[in-house]
N, C-alpha and C. Protein backbone atom coordinates (compact mmCIF):
# COMPACT_ATOMS: atom_id res chain seq x y z
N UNK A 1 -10.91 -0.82 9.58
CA UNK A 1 -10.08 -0.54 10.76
C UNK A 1 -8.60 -0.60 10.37
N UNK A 2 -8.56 -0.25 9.36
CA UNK A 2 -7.08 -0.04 9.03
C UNK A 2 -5.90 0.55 9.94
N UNK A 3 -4.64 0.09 9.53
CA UNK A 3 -3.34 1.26 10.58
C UNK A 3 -2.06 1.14 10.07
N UNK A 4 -1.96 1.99 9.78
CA UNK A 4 -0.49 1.94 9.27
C UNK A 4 0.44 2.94 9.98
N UNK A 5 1.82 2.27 9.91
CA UNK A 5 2.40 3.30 11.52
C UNK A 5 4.08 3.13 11.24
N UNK A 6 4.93 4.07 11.33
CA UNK A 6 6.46 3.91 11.38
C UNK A 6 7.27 4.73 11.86
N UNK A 7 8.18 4.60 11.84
CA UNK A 7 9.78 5.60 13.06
C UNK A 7 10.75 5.32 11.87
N UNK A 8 11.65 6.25 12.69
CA UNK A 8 12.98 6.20 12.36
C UNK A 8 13.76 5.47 13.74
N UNK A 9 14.77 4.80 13.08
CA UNK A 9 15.57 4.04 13.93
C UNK A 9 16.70 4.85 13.62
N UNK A 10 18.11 4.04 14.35
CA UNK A 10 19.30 3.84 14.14
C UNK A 10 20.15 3.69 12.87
N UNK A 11 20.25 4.01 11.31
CA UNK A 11 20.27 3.92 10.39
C UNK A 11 19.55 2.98 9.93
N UNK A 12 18.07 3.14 10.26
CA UNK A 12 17.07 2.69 9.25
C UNK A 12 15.81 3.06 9.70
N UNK A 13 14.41 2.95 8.87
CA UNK A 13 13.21 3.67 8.56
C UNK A 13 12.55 2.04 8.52
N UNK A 14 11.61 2.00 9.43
CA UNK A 14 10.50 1.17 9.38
C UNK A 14 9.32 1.46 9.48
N UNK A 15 8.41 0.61 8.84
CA UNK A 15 7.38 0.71 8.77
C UNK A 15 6.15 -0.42 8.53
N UNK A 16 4.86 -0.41 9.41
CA UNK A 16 4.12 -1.52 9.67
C UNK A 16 2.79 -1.13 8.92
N UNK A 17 1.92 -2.69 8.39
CA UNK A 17 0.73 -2.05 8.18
C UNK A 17 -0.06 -3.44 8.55
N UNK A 18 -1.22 -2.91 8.80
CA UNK A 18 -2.30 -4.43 8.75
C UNK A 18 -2.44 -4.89 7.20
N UNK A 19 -2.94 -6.14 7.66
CA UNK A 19 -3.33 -6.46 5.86
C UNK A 19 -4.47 -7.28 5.65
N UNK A 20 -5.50 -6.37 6.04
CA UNK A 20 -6.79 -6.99 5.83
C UNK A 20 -6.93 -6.08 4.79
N UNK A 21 -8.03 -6.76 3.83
CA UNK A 21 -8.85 -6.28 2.47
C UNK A 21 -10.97 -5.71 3.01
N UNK A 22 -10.79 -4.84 3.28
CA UNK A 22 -12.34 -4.98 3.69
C UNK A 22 -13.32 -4.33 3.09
N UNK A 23 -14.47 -4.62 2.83
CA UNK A 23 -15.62 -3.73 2.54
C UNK A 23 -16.94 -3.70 3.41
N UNK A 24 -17.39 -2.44 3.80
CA UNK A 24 -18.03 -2.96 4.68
C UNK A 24 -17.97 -3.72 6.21
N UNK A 25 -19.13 -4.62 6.03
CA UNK A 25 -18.89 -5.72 7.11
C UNK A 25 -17.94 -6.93 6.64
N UNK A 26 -17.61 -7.17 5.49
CA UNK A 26 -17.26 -8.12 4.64
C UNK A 26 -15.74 -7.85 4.91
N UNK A 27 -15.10 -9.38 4.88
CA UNK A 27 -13.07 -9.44 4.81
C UNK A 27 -13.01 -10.07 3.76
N UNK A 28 -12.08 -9.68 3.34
CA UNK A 28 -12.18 -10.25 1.29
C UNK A 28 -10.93 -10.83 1.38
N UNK A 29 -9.77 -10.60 2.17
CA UNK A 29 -8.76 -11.43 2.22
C UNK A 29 -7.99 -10.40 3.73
N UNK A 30 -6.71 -11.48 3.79
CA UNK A 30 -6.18 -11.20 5.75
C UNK A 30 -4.72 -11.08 5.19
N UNK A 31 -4.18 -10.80 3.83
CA UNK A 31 -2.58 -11.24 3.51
C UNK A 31 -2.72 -10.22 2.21
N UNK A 32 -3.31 -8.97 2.47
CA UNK A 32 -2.85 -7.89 1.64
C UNK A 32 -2.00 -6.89 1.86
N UNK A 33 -1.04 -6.49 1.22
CA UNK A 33 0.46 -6.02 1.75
C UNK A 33 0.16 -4.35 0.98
N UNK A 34 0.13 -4.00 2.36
CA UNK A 34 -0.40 -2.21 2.05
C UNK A 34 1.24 -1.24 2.03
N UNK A 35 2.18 -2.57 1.75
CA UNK A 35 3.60 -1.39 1.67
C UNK A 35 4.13 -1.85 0.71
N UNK A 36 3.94 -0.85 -0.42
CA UNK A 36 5.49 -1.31 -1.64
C UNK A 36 6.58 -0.30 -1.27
N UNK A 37 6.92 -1.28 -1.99
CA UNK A 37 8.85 -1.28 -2.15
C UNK A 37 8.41 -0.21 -3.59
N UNK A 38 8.67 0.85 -3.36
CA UNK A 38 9.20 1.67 -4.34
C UNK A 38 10.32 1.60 -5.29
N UNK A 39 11.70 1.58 -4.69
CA UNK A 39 12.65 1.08 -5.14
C UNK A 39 13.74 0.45 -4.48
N UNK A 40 14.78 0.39 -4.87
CA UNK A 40 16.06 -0.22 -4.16
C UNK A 40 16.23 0.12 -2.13
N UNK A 41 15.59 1.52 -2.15
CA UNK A 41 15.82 2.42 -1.13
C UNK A 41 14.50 3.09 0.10
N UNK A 42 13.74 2.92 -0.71
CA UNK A 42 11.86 3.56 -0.65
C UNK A 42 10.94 2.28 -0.12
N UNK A 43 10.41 2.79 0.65
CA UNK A 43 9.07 2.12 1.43
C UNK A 43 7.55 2.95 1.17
N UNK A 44 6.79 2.83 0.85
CA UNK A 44 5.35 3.85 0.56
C UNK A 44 4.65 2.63 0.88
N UNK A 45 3.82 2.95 2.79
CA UNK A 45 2.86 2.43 3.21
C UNK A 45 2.10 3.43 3.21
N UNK A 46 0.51 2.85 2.75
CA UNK A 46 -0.69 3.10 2.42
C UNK A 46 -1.78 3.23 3.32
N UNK A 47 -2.95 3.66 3.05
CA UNK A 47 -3.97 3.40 3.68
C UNK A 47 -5.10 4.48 3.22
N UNK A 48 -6.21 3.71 3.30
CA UNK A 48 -7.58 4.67 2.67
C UNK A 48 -8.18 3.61 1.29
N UNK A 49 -9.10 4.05 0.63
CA UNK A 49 -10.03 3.61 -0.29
C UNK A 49 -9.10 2.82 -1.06
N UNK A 50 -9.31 1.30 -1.11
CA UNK A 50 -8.91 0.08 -1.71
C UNK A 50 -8.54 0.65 -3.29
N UNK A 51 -8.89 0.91 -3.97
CA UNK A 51 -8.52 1.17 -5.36
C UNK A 51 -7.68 2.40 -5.80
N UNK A 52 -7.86 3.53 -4.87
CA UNK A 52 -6.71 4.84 -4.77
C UNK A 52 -5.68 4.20 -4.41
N UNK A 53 -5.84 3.48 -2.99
CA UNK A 53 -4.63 3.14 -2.30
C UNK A 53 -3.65 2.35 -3.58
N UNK A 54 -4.11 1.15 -3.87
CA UNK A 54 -3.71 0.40 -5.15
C UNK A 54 -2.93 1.17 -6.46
N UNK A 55 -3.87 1.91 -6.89
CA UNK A 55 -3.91 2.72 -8.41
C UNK A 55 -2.55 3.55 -7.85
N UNK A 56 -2.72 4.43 -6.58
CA UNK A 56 -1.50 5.47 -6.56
C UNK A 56 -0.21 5.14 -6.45
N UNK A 57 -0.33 3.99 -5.76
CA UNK A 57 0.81 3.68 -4.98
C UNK A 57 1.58 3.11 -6.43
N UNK A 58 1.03 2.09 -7.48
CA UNK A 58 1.32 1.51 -8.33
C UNK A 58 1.80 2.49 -9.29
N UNK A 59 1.16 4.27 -9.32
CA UNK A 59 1.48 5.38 -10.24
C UNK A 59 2.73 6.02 -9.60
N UNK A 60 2.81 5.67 -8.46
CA UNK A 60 4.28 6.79 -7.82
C UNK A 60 5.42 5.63 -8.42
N UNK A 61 5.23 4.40 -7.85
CA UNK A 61 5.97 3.45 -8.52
C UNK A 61 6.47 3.73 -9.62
N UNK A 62 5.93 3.40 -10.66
CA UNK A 62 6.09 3.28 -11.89
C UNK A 62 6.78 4.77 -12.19
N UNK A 63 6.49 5.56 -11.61
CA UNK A 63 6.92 7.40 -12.28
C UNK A 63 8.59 7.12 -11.41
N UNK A 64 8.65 6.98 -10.23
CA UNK A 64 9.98 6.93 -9.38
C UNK A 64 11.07 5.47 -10.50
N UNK A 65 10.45 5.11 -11.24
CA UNK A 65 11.53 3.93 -11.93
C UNK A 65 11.72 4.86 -13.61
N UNK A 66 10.44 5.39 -13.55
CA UNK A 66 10.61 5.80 -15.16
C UNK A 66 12.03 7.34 -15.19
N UNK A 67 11.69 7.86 -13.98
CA UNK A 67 12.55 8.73 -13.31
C UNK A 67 14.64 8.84 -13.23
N UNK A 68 14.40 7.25 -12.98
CA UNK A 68 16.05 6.52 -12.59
C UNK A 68 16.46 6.03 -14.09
N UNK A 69 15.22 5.58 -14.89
CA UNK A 69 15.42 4.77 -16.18
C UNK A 69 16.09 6.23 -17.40
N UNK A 70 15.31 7.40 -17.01
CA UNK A 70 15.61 8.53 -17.70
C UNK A 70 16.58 9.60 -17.12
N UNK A 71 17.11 9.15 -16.37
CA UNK A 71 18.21 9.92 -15.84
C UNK A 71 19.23 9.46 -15.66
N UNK A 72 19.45 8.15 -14.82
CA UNK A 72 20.52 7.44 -14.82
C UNK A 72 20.60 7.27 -13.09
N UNK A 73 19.95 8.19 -12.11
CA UNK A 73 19.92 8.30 -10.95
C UNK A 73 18.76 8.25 -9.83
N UNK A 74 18.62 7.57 -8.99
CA UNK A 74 16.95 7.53 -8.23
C UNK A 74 17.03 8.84 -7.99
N UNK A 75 15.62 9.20 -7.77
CA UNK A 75 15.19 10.16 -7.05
C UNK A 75 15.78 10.28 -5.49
N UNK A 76 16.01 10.98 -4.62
CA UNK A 76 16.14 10.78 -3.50
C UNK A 76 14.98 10.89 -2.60
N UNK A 77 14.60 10.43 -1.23
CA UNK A 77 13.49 10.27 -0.49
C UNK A 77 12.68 11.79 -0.76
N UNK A 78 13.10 12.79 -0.33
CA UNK A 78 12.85 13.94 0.04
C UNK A 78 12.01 14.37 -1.54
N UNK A 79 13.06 14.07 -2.26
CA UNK A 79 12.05 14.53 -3.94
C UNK A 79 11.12 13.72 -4.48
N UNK A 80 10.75 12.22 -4.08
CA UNK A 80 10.02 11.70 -4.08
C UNK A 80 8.89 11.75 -3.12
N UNK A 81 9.16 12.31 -2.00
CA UNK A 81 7.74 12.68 -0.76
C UNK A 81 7.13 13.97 -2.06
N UNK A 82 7.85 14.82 -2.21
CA UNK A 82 7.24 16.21 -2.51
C UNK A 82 7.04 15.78 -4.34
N UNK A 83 7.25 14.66 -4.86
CA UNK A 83 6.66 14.65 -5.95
C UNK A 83 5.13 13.80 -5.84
N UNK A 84 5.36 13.26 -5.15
CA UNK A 84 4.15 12.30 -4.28
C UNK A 84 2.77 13.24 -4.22
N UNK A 85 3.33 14.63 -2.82
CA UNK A 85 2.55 15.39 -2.16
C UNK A 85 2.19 16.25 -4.02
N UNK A 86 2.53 16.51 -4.55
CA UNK A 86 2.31 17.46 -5.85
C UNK A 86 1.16 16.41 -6.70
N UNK A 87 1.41 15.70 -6.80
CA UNK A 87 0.32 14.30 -7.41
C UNK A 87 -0.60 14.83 -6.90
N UNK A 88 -0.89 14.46 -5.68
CA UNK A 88 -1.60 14.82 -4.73
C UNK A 88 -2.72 15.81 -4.53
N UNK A 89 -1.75 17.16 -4.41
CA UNK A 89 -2.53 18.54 -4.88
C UNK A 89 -2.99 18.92 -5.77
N UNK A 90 -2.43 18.06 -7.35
CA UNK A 90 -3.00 18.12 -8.20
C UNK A 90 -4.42 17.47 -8.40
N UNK A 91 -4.46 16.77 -8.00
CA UNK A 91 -5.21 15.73 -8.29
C UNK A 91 -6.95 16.51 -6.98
N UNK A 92 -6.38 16.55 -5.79
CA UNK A 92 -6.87 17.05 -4.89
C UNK A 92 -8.20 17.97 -6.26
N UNK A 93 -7.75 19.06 -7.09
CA UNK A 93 -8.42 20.12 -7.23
C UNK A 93 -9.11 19.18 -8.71
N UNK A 94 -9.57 17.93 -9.06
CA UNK A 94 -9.82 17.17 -9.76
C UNK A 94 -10.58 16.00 -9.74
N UNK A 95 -10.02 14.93 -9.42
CA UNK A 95 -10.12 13.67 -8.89
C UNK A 95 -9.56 13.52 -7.84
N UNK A 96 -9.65 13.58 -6.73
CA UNK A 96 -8.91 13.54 -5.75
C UNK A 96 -9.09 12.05 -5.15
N UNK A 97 -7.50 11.67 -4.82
CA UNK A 97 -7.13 9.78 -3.95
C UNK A 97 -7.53 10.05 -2.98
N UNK A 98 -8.03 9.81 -2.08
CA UNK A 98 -8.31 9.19 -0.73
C UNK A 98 -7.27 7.95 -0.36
N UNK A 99 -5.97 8.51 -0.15
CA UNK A 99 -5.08 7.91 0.32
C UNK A 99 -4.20 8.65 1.32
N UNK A 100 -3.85 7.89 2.23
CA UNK A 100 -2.99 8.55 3.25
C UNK A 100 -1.58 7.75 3.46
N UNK A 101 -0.62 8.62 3.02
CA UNK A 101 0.72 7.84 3.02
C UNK A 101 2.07 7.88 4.46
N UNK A 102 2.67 6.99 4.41
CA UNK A 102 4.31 6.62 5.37
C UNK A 102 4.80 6.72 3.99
N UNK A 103 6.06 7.40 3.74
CA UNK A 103 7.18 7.17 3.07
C UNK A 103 8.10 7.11 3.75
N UNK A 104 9.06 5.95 3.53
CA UNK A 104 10.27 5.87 4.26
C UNK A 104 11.46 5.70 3.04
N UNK A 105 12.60 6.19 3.33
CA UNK A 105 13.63 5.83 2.80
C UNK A 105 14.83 6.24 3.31
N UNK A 106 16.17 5.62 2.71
CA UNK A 106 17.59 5.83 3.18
C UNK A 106 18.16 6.48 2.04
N UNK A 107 18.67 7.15 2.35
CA UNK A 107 19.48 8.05 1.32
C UNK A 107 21.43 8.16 2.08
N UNK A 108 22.16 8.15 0.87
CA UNK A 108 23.66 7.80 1.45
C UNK A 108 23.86 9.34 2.25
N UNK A 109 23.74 10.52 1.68
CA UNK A 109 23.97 11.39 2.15
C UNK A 109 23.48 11.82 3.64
N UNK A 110 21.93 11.81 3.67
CA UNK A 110 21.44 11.92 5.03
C UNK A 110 20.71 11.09 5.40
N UNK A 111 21.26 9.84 5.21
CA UNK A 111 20.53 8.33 6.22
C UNK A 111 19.11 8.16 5.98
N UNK A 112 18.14 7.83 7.14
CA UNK A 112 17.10 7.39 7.23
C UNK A 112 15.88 8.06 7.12
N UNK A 113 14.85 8.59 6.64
CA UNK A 113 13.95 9.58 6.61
C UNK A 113 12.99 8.89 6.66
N UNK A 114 11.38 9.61 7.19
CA UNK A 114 10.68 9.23 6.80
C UNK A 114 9.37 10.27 6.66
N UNK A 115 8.38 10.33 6.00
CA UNK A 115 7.66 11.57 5.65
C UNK A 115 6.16 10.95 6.04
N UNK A 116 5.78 11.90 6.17
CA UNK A 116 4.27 12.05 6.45
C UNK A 116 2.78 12.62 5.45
N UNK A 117 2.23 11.88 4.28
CA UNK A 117 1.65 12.40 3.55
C UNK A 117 0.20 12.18 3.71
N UNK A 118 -0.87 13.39 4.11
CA UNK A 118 -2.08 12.60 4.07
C UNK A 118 -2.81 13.51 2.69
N UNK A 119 -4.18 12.51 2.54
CA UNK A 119 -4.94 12.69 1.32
C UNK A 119 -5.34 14.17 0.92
N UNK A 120 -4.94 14.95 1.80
CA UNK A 120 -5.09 16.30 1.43
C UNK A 120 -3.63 17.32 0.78
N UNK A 121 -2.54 16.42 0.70
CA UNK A 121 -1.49 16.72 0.20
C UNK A 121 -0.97 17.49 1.13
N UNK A 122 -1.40 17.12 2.29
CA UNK A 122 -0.16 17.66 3.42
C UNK A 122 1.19 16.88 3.57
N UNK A 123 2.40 17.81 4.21
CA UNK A 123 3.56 17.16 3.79
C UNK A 123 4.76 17.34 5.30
N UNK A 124 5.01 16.46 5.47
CA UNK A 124 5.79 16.74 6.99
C UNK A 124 6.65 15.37 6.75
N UNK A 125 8.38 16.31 7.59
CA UNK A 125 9.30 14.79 7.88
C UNK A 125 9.13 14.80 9.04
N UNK A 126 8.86 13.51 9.47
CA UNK A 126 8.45 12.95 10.90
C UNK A 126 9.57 12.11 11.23
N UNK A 127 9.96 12.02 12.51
CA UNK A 127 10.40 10.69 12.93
C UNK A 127 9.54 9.26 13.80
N UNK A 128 8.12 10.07 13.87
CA UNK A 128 7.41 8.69 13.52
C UNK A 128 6.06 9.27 13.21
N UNK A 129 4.90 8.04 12.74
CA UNK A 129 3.69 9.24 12.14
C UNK A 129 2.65 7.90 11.82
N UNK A 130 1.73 7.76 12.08
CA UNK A 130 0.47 6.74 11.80
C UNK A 130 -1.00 7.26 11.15
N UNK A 131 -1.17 6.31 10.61
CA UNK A 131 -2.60 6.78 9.72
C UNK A 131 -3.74 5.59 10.56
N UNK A 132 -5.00 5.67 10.04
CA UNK A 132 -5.57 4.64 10.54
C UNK A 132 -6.53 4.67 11.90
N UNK A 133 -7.63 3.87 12.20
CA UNK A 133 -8.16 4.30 13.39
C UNK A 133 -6.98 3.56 14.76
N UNK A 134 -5.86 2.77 14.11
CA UNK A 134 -5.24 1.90 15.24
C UNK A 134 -4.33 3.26 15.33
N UNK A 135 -4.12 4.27 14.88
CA UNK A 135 -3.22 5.51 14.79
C UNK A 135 -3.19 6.10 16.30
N UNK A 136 -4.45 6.08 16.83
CA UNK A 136 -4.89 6.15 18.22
C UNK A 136 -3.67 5.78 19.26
N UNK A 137 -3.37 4.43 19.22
CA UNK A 137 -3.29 4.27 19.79
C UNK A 137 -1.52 3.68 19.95
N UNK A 138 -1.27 3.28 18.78
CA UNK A 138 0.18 3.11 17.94
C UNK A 138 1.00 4.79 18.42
N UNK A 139 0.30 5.89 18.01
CA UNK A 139 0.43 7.24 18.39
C UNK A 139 0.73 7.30 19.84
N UNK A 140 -0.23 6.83 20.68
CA UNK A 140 0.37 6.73 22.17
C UNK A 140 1.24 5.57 22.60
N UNK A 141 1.27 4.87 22.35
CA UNK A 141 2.60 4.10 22.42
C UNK A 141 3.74 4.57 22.16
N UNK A 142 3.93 5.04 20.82
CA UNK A 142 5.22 5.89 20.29
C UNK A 142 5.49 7.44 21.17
N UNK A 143 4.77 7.71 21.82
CA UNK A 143 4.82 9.02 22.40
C UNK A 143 5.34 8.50 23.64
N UNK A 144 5.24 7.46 24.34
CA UNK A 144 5.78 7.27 25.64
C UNK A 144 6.72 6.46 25.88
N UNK A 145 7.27 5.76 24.14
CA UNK A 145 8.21 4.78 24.67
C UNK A 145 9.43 5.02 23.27
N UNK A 146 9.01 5.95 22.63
CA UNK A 146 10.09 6.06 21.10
C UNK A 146 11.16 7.20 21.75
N UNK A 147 12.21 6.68 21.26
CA UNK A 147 13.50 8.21 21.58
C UNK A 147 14.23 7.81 20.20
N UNK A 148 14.96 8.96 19.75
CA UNK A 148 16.28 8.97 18.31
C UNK A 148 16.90 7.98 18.81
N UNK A 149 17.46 7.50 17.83
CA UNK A 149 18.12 6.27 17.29
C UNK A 149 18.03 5.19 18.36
N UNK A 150 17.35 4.29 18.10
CA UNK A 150 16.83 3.36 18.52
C UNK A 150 17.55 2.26 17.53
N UNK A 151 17.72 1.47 17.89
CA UNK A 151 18.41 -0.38 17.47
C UNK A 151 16.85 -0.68 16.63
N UNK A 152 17.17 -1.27 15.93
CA UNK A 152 16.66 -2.06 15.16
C UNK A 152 15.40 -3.14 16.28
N UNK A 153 16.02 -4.00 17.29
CA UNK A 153 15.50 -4.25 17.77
C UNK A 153 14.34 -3.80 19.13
N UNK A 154 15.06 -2.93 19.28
CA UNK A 154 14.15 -2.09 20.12
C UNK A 154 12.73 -1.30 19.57
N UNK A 155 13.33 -1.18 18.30
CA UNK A 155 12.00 -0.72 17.26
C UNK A 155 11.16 -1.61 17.08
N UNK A 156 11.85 -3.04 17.03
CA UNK A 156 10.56 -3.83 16.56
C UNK A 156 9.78 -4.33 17.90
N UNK A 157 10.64 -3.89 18.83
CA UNK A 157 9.91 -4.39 20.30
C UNK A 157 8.02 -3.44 20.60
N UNK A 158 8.94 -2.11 20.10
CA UNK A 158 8.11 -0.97 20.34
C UNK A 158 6.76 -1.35 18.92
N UNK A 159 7.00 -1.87 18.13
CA UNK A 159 6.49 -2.09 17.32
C UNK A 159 5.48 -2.73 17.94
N UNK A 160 5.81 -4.03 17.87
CA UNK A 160 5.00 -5.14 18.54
C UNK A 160 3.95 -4.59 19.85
N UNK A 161 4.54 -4.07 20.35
CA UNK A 161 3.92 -3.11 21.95
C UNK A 161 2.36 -2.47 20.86
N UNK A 162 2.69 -1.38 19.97
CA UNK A 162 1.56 -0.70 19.05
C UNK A 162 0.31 -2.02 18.59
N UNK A 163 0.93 -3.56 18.50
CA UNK A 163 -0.06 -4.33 17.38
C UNK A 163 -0.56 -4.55 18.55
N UNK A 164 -0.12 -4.86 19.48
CA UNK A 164 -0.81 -5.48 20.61
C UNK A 164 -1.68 -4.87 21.55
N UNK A 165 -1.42 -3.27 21.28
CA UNK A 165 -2.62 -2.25 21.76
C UNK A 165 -3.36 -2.05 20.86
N UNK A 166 -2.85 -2.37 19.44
CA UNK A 166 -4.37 -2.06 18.94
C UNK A 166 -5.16 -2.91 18.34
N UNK A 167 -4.47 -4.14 18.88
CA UNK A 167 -5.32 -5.93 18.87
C UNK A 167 -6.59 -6.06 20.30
N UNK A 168 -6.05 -4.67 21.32
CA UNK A 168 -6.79 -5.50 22.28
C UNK A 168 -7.57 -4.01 22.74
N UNK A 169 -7.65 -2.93 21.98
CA UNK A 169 -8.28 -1.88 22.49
C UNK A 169 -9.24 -1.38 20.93
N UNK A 170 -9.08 -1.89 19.98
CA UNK A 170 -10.12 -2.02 18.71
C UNK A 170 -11.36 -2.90 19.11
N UNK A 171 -12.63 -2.63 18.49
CA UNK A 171 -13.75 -3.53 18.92
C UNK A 171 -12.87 -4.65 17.02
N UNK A 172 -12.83 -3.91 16.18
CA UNK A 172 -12.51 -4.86 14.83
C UNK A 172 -11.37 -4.44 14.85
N UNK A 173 -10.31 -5.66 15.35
CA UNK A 173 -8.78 -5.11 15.15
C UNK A 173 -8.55 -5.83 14.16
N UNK A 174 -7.96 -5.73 13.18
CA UNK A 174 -6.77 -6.42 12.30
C UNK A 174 -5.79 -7.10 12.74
N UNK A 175 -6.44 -8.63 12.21
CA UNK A 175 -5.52 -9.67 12.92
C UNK A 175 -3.87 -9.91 12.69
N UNK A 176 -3.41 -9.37 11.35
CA UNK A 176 -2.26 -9.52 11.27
C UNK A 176 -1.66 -7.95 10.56
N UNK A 177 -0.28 -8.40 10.53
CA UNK A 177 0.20 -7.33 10.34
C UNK A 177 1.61 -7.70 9.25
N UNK A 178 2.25 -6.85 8.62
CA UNK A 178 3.60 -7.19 7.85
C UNK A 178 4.20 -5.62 8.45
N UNK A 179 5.54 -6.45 8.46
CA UNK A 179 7.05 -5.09 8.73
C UNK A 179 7.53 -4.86 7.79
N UNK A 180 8.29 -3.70 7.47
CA UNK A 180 9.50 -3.74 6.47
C UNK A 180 9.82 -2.57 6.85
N UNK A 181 11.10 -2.69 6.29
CA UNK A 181 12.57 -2.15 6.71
C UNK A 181 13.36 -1.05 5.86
N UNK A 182 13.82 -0.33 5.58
CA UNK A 182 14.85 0.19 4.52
C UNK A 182 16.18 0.77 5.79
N UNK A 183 16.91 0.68 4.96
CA UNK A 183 18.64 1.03 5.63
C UNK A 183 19.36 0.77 4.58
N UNK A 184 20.67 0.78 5.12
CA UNK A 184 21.29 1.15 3.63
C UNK A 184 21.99 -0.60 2.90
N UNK A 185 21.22 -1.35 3.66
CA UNK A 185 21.44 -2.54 2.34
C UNK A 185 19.87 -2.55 2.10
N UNK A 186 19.21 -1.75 1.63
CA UNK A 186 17.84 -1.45 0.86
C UNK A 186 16.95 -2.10 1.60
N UNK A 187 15.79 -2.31 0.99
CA UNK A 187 14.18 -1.84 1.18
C UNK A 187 13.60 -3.74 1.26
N UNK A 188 12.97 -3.95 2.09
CA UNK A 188 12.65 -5.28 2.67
C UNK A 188 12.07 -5.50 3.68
N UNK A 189 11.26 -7.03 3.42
CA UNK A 189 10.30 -7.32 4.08
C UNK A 189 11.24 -7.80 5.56
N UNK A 190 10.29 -7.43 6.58
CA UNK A 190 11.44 -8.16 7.85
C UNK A 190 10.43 -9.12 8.36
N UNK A 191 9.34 -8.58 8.97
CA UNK A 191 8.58 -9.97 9.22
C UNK A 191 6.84 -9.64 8.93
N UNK A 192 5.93 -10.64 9.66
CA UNK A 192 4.79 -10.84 9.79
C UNK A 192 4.64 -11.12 10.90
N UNK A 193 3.38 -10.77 11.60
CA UNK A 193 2.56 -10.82 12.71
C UNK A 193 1.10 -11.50 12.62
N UNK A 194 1.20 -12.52 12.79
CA UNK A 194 -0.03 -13.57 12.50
C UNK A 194 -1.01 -13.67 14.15
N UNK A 195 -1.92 -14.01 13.97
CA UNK A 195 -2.77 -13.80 15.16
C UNK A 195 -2.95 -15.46 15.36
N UNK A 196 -2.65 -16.27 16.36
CA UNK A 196 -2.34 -17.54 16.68
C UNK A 196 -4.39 -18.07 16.51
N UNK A 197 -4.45 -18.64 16.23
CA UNK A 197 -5.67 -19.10 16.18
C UNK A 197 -6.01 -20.84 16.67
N UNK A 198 -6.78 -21.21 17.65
CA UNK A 198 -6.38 -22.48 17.93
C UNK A 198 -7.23 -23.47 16.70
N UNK A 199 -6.47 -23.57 15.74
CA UNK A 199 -7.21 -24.49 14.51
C UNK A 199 -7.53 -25.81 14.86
N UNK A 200 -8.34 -26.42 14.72
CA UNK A 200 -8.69 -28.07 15.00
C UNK A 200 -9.10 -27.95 16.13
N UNK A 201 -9.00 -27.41 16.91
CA UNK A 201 -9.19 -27.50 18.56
C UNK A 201 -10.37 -28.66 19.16
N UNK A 202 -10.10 -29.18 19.80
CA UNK A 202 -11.26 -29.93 20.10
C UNK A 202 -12.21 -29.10 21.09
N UNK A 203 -13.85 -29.69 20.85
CA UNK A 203 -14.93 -28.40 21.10
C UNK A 203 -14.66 -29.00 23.13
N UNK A 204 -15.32 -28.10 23.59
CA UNK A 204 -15.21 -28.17 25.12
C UNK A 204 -16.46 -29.13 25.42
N UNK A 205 -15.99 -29.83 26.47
CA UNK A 205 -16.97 -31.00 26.76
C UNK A 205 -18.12 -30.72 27.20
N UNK A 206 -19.41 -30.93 27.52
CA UNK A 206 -20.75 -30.16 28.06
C UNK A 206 -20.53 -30.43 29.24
């Protein structure tokens, strides 16, 4: 029951994901972080088959640094979505990932972006865009309450609004969630969304 989901704000690009590990019926861990930090500037949240998701995300990585290391300059968002989506298509007619991507990033020239990549090497800039079965419903939230440039905080309000519809309209929701951020003092974690659990509780009397 994965979901991964993000907007564009006010000079900055966010983006949310759950972080459960699952197979099956089985939870293998509740604190797996389905968004790297690409670079200084770049966000690439994930979602789809545990070992694509992993393997690709770790191969765009590594190619977007080997990129800056041999040139002298990052890539910018836009040439990194469409070197991403080209992986992608390549791979598509081969081995093909079963991964579905959020790229977000800030670029000095034209601010905040964020792109839309799914496992078929489709390629769209969105100003907001979700993967996931919580996509449902994160998707209708953002459709009735997102407008351009939005505050920072208002994003994370609207944010929170998405975990909480799709905490309570999933039969298996994903109990927690991680944020992160890019704008132009770079690419970072902003928070976590933990699901309150009453631990120790004493049992109810008969």
């Amino acid at each position: 029951m994965e979901c991964v989901f993000g907007l564009v704000g006010d000079g900055f690009a966010l983006i949310a994901a759950d972080t459960s590990a699952v197979h099956s019926i089985l939870v293998h861990k509740q604190n797996e972080d389905k968004i790297m930090i690409l670079d200084a500037h770049k966000l690439m949240g994930a979602s789809g088959e545990s070992g694509d998701r992993v393997q690709f995300t770790e191969y765009i990585q590594k190619n977007v640094h080997l990129y800056q290391f041999r040139n002298g300059i990052p890539l910018t968002t836009a040439a990194t979505a469409n070197f991403t989506r080209g992986e992608l298509a390549t791979a598509l007619r081969k081995n093909p990932y079963f991964v579905n991507i959020l790229l977000a990033g800030y670029d000095k020239e034209t601010g905040p972006s964020l792109y839309f990549i799914d496992y078929i090497a489709t390629l769209h800039k969105v100003d907001k865009g979700a993967f996931g079965y919580g996509s449902y419903f994160s998707l209708a939230m953002m459709d009735r309450h997102y407008h351009r440039g939005m505050s920072l905080e208002k994003a994370v309000d609207l944010v929170d609004k998405c975990i909480v519809e799709i905490r309570s309209r999933l039969v298996v929701a994903p109990p927690n969630f991680v944020i992160k951020i890019v704008d132009k003092d770079g690419a970072r974690e902003y928070a976590w969304r933990e699901t309150v659990k009453d631990a120790g509780a004493p049992l109810p009397s008969s």
